[in-house]
C-alpha atoms as a PDB file:
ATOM      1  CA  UNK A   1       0.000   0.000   0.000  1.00  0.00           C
ATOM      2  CA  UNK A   2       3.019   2.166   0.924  1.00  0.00           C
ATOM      3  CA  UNK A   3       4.535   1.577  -2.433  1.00  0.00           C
ATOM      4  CA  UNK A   4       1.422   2.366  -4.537  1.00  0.00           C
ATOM      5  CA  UNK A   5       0.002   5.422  -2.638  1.00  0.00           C
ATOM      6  CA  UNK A   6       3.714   7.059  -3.336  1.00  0.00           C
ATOM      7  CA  UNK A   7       3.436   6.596  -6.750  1.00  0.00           C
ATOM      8  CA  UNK A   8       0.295   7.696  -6.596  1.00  0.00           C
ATOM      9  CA  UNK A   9       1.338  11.120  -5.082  1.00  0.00           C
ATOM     10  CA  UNK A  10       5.007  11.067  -6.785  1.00  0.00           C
ATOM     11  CA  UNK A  11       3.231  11.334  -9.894  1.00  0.00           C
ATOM     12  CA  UNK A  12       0.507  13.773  -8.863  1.00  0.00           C
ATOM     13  CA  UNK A  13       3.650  16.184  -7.877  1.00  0.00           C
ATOM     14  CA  UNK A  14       4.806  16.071 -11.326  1.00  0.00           C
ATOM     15  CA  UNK A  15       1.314  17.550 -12.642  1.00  0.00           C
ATOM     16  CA  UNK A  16       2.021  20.056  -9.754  1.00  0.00           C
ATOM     17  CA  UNK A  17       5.546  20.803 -10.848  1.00  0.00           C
ATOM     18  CA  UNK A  18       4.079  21.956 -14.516  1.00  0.00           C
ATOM     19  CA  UNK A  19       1.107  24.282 -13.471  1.00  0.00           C
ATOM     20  CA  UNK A  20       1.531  27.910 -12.043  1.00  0.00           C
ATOM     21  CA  UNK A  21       0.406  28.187  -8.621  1.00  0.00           C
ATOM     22  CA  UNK A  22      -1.316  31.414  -9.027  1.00  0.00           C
ATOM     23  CA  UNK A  23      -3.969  29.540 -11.371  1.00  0.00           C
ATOM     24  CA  UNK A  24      -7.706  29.010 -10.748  1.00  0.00           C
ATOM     25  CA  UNK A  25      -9.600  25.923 -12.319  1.00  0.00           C
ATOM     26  CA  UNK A  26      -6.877  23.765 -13.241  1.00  0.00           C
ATOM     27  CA  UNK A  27      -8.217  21.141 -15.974  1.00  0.00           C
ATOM     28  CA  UNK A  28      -9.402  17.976 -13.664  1.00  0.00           C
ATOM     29  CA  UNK A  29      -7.673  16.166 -17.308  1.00  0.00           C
ATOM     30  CA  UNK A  30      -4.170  16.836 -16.457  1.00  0.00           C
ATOM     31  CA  UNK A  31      -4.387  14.837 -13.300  1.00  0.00           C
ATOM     32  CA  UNK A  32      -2.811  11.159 -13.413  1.00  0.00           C
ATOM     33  CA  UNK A  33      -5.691   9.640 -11.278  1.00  0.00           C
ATOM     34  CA  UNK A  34      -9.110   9.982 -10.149  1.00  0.00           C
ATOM     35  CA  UNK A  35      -8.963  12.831  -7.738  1.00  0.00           C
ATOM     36  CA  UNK A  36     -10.600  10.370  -5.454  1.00  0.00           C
ATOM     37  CA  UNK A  37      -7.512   8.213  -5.248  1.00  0.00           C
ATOM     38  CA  UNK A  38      -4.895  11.097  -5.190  1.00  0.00           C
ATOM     39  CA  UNK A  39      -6.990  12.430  -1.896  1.00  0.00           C
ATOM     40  CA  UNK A  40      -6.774   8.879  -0.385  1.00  0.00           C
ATOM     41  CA  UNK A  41      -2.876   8.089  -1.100  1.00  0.00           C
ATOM     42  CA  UNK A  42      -2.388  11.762   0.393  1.00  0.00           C
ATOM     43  CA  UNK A  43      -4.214  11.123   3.462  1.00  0.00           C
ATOM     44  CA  UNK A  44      -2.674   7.663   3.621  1.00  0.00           C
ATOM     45  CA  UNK A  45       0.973   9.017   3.959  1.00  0.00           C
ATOM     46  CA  UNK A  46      -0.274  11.938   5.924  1.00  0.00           C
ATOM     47  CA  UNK A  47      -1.257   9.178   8.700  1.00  0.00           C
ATOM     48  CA  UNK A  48       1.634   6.925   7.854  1.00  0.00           C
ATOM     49  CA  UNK A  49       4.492   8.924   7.650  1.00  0.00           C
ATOM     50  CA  UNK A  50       4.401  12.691   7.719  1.00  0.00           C
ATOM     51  CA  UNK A  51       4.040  12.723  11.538  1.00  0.00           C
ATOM     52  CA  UNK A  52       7.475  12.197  12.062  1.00  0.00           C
ATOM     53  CA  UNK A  53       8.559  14.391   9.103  1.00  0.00           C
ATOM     54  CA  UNK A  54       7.133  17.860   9.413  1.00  0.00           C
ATOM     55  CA  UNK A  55       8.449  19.429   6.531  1.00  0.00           C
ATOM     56  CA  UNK A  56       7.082  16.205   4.346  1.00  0.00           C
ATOM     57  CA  UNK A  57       3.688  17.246   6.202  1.00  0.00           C
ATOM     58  CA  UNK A  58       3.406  20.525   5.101  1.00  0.00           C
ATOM     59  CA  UNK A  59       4.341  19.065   1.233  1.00  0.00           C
ATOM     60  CA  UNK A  60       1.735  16.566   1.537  1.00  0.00           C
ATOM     61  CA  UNK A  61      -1.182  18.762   3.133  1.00  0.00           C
ATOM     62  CA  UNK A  62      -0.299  21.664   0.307  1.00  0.00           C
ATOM     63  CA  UNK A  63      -1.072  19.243  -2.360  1.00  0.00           C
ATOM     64  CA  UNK A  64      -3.948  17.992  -0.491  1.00  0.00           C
ATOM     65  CA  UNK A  65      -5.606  21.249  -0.369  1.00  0.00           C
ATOM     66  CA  UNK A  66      -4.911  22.096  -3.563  1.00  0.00           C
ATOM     67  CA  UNK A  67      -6.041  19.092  -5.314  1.00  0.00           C
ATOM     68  CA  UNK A  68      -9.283  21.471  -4.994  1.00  0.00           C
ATOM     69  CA  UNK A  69      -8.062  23.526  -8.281  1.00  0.00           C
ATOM     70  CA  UNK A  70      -8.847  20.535 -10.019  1.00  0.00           C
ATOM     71  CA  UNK A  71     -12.393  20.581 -11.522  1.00  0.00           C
ATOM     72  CA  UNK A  72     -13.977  19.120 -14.300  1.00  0.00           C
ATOM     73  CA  UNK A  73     -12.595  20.765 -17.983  1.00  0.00           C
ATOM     74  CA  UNK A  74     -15.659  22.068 -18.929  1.00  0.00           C
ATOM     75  CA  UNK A  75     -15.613  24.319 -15.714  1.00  0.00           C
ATOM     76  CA  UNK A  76     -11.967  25.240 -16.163  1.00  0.00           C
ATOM     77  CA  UNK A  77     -12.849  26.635 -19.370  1.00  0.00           C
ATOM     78  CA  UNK A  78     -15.200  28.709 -17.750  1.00  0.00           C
ATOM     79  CA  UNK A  79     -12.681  29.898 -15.651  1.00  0.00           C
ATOM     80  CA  UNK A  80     -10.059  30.217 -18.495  1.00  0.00           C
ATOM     81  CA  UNK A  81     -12.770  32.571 -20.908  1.00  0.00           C
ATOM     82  CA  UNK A  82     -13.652  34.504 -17.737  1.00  0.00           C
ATOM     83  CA  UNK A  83     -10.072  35.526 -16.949  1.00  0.00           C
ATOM     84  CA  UNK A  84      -9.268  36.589 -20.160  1.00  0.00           C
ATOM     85  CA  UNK A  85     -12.177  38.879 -20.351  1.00  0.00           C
ATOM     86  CA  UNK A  86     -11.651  40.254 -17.178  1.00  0.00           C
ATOM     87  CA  UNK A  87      -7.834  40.766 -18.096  1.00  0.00           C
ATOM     88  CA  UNK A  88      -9.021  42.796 -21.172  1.00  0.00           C
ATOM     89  CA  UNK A  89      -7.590  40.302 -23.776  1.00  0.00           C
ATOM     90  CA  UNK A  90     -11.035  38.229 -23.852  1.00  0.00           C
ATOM     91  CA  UNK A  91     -13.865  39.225 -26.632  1.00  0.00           C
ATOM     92  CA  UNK A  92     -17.180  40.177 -25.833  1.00  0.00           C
ATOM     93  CA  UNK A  93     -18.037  36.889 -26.134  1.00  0.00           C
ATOM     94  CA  UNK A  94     -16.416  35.541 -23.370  1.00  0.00           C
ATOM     95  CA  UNK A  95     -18.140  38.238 -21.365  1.00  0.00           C
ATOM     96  CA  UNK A  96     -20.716  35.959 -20.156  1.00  0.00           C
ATOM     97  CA  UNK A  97     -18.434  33.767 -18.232  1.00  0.00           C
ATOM     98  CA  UNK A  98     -17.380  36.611 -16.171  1.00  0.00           C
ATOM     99  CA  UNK A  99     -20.122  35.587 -13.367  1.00  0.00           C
ATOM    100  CA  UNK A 100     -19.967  31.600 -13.859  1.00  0.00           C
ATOM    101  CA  UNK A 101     -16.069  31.814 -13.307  1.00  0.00           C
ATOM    102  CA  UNK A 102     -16.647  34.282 -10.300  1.00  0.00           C
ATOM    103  CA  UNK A 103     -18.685  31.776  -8.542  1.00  0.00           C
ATOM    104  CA  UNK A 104     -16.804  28.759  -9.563  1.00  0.00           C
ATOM    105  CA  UNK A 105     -13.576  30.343  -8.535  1.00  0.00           C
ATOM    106  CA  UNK A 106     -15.568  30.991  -5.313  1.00  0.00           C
ATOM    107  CA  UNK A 107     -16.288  27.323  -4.665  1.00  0.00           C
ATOM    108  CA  UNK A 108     -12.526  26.180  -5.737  1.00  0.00           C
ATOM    109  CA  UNK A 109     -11.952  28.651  -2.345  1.00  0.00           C
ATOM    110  CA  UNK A 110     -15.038  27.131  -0.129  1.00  0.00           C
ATOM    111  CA  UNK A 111     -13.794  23.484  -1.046  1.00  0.00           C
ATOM    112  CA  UNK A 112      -9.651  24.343  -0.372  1.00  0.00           C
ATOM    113  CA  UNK A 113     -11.268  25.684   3.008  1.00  0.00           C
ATOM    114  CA  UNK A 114     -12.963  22.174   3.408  1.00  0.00           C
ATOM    115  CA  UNK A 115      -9.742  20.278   2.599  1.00  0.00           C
ATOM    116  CA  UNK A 116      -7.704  22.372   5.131  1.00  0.00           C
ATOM    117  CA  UNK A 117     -10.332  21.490   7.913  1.00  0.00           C
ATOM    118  CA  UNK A 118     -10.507  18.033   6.988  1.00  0.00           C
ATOM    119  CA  UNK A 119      -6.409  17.734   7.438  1.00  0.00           C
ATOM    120  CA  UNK A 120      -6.940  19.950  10.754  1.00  0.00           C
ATOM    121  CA  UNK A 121     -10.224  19.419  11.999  1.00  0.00           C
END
């Protein structure tokens, strides 16, 4: 189990390694497993072995949280239109994904909140 939930995250942290941090609505596509399974290997080696290895901890809860940024591609579109409008190199078009990305950046917040508490809580 050890073995597998390390790859599991080892590969995970090269998706992380390619993205910009900075980025809302990351395509849930780019990710090399279910999110389901990423959050479980993560919160198996958070219980395994982090405890004794802060620093790993804090490597391992970051990517837990942040796993959040991940949502389905359709919805990181959304994001991706709604940016660009509001950064004045979108079209007029892409003016009516202003609001949807608003409120889907909003619940990429609310649901990083969630996984914080979890890992604290």
């Amino acid at each position: 189990m050890l073995a597998l939930a390390t790859r599991v995250v080892s590969d995970y942290g090269r998706v992380l390694a390619h993205v910009s941090p900075g980025v809302y609505g990351l395509p849930q596509s780019l990710l090399p497993y279910p999110k389901e399974r990423i959050r479980a290997a993560l919160r198996f080696l958070l219980h395994e072995i982090a405890p004794d290895h802060p620093e790993l901890r804090e490597g391992l809860a970051r990517g837990y949280v942040y796993l959040a940024q991940f949502i389905d591609d359709s919805d990181a579109d959304v994001i991706a239109r709604g940016a660009a409008f509001a950064s004045g190199i979108g079209t007029n078009n892409d003016s009516a994904d202003a609001e949807p990305a608003m409120r889907l950046i909003n619940r990429i917040k609310a649901d990083m909140e969630l996984a914080l508490e979890e890992l604290t809580g």
